[in-house]
PDB file of N, CA and C in Angstrom:
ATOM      1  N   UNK A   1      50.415  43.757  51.997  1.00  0.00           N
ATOM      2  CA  UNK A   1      49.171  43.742  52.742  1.00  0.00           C
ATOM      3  C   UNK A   1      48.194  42.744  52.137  1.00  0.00           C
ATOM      4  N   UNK A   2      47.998  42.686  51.082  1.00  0.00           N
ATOM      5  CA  UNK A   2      47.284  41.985  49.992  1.00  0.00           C
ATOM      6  C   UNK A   2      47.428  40.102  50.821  1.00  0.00           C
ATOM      7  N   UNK A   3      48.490  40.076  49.955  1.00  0.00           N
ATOM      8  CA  UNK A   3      49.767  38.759  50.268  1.00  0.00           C
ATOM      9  C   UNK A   3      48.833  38.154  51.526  1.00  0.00           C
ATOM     10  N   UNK A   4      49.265  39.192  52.545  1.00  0.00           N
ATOM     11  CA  UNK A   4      49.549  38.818  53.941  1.00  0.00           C
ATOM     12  C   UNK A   4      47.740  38.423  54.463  1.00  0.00           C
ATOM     13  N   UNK A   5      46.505  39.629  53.983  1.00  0.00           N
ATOM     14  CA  UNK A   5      45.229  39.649  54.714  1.00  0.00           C
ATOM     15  C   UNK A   5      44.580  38.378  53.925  1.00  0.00           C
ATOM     16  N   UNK A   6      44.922  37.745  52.419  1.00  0.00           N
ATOM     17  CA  UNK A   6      44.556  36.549  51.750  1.00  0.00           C
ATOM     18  C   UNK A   6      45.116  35.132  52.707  1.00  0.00           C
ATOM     19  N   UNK A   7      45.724  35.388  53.405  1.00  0.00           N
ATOM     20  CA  UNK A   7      46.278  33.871  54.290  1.00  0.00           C
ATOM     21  C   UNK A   7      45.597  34.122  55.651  1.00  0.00           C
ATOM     22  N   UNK A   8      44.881  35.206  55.580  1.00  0.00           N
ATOM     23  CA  UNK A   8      43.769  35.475  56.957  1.00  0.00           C
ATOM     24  C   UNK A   8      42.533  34.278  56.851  1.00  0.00           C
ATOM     25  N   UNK A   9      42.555  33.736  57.981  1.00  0.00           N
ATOM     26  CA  UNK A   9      41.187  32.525  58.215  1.00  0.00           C
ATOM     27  C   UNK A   9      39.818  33.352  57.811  1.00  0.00           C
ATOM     28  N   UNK A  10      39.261  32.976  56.980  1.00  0.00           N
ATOM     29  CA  UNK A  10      37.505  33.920  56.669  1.00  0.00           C
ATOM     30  C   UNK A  10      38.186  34.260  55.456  1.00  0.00           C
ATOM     31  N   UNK A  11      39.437  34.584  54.703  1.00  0.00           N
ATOM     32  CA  UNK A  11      39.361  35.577  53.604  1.00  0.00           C
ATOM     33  C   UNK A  11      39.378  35.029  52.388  1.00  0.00           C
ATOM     34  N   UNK A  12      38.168  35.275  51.526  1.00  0.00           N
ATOM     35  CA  UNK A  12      38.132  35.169  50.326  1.00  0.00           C
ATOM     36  C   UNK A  12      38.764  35.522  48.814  1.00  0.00           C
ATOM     37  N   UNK A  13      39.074  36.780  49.261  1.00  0.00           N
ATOM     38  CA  UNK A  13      39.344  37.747  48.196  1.00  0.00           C
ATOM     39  C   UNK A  13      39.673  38.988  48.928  1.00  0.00           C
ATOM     40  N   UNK A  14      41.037  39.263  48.288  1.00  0.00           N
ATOM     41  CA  UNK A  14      41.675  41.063  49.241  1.00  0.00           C
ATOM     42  C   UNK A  14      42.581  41.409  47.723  1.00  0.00           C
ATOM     43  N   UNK A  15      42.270  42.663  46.915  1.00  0.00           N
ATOM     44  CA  UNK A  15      42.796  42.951  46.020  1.00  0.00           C
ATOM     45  C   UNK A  15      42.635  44.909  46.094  1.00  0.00           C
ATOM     46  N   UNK A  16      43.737  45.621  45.377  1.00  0.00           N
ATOM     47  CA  UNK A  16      43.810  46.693  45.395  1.00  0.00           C
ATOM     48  C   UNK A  16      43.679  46.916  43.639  1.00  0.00           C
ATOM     49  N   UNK A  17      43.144  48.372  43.153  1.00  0.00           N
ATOM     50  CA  UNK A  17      42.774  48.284  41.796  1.00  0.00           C
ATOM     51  C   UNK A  17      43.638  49.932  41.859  1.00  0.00           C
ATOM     52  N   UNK A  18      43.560  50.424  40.620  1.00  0.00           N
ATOM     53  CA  UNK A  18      44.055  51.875  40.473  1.00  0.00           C
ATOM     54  C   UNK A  18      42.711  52.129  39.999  1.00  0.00           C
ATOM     55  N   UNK A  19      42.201  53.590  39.839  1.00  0.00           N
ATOM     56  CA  UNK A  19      41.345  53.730  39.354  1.00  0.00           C
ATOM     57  C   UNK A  19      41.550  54.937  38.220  1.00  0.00           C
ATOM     58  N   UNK A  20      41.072  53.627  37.198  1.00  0.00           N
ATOM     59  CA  UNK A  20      41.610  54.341  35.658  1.00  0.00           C
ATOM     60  C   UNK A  20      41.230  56.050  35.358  1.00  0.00           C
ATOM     61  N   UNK A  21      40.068  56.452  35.712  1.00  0.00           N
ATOM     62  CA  UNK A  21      39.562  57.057  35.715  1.00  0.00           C
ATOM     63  C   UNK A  21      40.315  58.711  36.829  1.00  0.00           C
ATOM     64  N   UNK A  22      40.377  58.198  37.725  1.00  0.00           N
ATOM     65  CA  UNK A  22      41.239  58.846  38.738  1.00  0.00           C
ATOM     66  C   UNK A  22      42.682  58.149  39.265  1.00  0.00           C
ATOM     67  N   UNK A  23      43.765  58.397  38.616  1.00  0.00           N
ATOM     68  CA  UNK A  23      44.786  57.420  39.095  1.00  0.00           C
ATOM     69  C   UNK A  23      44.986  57.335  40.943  1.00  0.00           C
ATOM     70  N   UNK A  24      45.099  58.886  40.951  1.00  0.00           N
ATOM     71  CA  UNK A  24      45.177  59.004  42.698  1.00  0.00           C
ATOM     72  C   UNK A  24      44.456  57.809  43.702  1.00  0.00           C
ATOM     73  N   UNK A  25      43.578  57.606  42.900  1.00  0.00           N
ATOM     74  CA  UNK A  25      42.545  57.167  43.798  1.00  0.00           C
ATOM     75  C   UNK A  25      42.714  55.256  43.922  1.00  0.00           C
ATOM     76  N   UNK A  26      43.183  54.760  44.795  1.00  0.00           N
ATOM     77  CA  UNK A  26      43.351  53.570  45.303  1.00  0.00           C
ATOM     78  C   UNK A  26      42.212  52.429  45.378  1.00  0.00           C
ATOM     79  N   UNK A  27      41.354  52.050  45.233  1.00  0.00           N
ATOM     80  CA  UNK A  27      40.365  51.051  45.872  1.00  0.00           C
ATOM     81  C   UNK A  27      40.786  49.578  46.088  1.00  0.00           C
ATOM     82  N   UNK A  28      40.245  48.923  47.277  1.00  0.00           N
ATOM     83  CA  UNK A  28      40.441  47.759  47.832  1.00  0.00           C
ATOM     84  C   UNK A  28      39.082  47.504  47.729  1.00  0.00           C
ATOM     85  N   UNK A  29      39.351  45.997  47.459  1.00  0.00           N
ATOM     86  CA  UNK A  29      38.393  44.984  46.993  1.00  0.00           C
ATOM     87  C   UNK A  29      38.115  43.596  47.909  1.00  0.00           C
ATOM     88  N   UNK A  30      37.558  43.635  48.879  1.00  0.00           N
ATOM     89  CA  UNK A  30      37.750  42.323  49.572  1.00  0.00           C
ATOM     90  C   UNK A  30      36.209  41.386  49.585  1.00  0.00           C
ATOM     91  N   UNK A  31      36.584  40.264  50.035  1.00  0.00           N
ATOM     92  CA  UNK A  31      35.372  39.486  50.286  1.00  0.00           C
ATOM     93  C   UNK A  31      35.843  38.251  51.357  1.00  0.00           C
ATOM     94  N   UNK A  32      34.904  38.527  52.583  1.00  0.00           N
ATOM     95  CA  UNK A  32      35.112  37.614  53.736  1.00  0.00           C
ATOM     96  C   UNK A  32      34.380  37.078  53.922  1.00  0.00           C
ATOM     97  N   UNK A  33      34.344  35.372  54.200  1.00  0.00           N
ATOM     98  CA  UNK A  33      33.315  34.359  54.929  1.00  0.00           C
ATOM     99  C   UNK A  33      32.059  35.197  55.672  1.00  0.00           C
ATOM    100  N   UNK A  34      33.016  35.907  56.500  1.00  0.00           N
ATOM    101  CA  UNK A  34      31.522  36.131  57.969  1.00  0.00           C
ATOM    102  C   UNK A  34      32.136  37.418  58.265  1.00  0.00           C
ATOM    103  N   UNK A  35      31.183  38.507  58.979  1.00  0.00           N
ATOM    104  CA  UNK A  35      31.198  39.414  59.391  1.00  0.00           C
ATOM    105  C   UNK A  35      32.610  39.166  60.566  1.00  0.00           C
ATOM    106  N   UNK A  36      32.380  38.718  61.412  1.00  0.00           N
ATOM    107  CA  UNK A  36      33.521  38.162  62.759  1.00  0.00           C
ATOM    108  C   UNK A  36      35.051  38.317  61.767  1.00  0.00           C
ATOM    109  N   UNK A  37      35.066  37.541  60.512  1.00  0.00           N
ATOM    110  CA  UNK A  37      36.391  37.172  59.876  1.00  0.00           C
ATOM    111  C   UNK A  37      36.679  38.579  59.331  1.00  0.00           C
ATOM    112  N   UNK A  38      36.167  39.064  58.898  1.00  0.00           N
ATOM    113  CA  UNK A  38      36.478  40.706  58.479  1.00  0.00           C
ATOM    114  C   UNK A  38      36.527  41.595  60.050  1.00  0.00           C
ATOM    115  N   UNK A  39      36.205  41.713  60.965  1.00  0.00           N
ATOM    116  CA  UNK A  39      36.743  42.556  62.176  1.00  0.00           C
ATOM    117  C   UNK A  39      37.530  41.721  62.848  1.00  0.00           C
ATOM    118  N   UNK A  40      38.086  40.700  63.018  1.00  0.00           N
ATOM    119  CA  UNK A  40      39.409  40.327  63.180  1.00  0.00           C
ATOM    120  C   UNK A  40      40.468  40.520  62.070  1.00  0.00           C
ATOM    121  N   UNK A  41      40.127  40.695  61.091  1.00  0.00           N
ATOM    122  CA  UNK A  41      41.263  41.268  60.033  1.00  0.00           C
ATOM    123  C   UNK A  41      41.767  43.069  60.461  1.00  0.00           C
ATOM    124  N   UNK A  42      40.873  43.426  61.485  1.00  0.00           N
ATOM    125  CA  UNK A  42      41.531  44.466  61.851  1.00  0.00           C
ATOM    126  C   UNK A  42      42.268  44.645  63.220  1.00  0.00           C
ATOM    127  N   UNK A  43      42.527  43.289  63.630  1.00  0.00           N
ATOM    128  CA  UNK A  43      43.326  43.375  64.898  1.00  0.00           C
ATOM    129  C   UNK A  43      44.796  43.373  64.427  1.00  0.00           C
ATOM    130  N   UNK A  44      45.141  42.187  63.418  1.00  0.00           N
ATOM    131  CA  UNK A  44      46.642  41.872  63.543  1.00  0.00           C
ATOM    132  C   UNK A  44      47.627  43.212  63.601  1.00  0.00           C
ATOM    133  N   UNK A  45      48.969  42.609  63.774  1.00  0.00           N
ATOM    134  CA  UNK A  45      49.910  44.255  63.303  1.00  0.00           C
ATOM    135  C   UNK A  45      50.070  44.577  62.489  1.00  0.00           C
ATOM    136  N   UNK A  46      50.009  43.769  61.527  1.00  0.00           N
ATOM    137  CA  UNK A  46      49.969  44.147  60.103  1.00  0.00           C
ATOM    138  C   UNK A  46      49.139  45.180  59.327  1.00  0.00           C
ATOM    139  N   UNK A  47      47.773  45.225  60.104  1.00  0.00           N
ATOM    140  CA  UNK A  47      46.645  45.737  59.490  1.00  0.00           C
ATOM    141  C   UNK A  47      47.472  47.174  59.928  1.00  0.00           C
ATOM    142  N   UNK A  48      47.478  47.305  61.202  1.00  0.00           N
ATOM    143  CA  UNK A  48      47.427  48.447  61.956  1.00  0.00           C
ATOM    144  C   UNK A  48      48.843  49.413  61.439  1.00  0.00           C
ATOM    145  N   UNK A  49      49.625  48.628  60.752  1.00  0.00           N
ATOM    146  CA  UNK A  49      51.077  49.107  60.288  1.00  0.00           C
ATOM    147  C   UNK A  49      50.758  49.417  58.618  1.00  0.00           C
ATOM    148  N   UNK A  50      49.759  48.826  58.037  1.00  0.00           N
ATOM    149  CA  UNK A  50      49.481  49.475  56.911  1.00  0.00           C
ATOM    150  C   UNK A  50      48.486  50.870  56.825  1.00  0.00           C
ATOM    151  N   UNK A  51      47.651  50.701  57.958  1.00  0.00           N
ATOM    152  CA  UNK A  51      46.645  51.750  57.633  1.00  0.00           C
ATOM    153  C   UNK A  51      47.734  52.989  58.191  1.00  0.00           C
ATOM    154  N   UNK A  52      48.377  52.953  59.101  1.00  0.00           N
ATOM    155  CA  UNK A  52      49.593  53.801  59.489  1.00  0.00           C
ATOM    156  C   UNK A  52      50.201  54.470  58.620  1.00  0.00           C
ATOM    157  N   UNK A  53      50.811  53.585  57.956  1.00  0.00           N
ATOM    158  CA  UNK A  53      51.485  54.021  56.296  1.00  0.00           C
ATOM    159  C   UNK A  53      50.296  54.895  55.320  1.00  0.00           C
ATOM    160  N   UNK A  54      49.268  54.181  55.396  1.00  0.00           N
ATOM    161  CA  UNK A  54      48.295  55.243  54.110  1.00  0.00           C
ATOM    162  C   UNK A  54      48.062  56.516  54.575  1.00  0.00           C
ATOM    163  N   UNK A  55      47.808  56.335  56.103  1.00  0.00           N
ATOM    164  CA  UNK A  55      47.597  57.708  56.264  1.00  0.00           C
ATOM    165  C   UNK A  55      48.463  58.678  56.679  1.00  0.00           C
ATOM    166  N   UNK A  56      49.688  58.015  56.816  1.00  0.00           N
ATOM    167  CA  UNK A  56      51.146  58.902  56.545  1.00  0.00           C
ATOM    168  C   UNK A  56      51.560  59.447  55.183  1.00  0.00           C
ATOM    169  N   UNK A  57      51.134  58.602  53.636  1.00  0.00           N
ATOM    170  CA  UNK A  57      51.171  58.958  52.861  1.00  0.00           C
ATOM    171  C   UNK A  57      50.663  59.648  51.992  1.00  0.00           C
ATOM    172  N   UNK A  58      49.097  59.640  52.426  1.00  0.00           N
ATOM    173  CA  UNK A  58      48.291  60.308  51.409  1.00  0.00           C
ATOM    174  C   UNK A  58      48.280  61.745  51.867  1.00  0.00           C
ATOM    175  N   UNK A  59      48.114  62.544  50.766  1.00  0.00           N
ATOM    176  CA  UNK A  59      48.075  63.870  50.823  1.00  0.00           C
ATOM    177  C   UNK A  59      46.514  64.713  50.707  1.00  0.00           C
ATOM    178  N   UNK A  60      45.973  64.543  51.930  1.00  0.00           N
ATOM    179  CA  UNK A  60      44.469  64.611  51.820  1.00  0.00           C
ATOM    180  C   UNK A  60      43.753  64.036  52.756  1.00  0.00           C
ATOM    181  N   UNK A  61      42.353  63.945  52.149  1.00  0.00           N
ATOM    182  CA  UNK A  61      41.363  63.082  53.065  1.00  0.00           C
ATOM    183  C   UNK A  61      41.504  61.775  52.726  1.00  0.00           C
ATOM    184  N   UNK A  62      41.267  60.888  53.497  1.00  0.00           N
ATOM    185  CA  UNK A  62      41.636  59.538  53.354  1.00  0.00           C
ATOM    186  C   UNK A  62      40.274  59.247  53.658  1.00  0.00           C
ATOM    187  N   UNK A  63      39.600  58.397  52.650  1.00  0.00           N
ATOM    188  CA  UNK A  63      37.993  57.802  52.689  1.00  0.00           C
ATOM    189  C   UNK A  63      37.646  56.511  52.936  1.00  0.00           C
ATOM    190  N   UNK A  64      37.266  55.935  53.753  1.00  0.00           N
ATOM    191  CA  UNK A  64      37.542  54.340  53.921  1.00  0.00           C
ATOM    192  C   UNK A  64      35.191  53.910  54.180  1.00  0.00           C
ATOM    193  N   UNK A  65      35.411  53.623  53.463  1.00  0.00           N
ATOM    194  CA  UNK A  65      33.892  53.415  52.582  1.00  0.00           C
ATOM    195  C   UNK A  65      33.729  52.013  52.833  1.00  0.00           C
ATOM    196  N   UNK A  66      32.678  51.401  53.648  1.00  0.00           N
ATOM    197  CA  UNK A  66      32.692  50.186  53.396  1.00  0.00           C
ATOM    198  C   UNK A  66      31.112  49.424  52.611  1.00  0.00           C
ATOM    199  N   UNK A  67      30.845  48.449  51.586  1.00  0.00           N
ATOM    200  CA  UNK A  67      29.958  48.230  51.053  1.00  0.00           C
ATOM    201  C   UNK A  67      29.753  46.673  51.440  1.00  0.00           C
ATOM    202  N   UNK A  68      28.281  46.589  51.483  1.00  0.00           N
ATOM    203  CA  UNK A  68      28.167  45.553  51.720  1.00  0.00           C
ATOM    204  C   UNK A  68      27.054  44.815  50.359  1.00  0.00           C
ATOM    205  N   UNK A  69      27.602  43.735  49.939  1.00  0.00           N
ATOM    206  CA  UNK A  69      26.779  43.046  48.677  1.00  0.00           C
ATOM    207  C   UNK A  69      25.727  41.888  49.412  1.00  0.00           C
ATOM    208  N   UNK A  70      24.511  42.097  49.324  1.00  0.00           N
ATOM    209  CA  UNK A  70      24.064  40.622  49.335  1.00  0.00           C
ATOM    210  C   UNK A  70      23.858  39.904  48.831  1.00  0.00           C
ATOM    211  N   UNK A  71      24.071  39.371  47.739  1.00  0.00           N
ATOM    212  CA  UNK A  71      24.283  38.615  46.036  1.00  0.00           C
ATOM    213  C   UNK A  71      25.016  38.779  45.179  1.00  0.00           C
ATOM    214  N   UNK A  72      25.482  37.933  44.723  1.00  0.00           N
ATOM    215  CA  UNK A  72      26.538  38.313  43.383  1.00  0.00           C
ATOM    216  C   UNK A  72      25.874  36.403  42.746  1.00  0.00           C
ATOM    217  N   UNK A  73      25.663  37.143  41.125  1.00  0.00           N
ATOM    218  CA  UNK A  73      25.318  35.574  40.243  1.00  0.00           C
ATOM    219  C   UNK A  73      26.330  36.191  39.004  1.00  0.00           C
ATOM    220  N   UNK A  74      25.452  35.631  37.676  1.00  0.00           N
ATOM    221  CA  UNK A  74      26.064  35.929  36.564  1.00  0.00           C
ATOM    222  C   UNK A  74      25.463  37.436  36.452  1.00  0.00           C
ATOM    223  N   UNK A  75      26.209  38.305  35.136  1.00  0.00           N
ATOM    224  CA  UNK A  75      25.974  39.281  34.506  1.00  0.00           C
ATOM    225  C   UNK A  75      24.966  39.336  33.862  1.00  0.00           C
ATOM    226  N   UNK A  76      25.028  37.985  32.786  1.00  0.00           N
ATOM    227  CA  UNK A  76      24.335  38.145  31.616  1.00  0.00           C
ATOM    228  C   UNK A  76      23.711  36.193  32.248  1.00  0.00           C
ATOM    229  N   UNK A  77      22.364  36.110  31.980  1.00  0.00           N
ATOM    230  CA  UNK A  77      21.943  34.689  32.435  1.00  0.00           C
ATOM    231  C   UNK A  77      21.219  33.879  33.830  1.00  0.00           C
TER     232      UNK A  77
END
């Protein structure tokens, strides 16, 4: 999925993390050009054949959270 939504036109950045803290717990990490390039990332079949799979697999509530940043600089500077 990763692979495949990074060769999407608009996509910057598409990464999945474990979360050390909670292994169960999955998070995706993306960053798209433009609003438009991120809701066409939810047409292809691909999209629609992965979210299929998560929510065939997970055992639970499935939380799909979306955040929006308006800046990112340095940490420190």
């Amino acid at each position: 999925m990763a692979a495949t939504s990074r060769d999407e036109p608009g996509c910057a950045d598409y990464r999945f993390a474990i979360d050390i803290d909670d292994p169960p717990v999955v998070r995706n990490f993306e960053r798209w050009e433009s609003a438009a390039a991120l809701e066409a990332h939810f047409a292809p079949p691909h999209f629609r054949a992965f979210a299929d799979v998560i929510l065939r697999a997970v055992d639970g509530t499935v939380d799909f959270t979306k955040f929006e940043v308006s800046s990112a600089g340095p940490l420190f500077g």
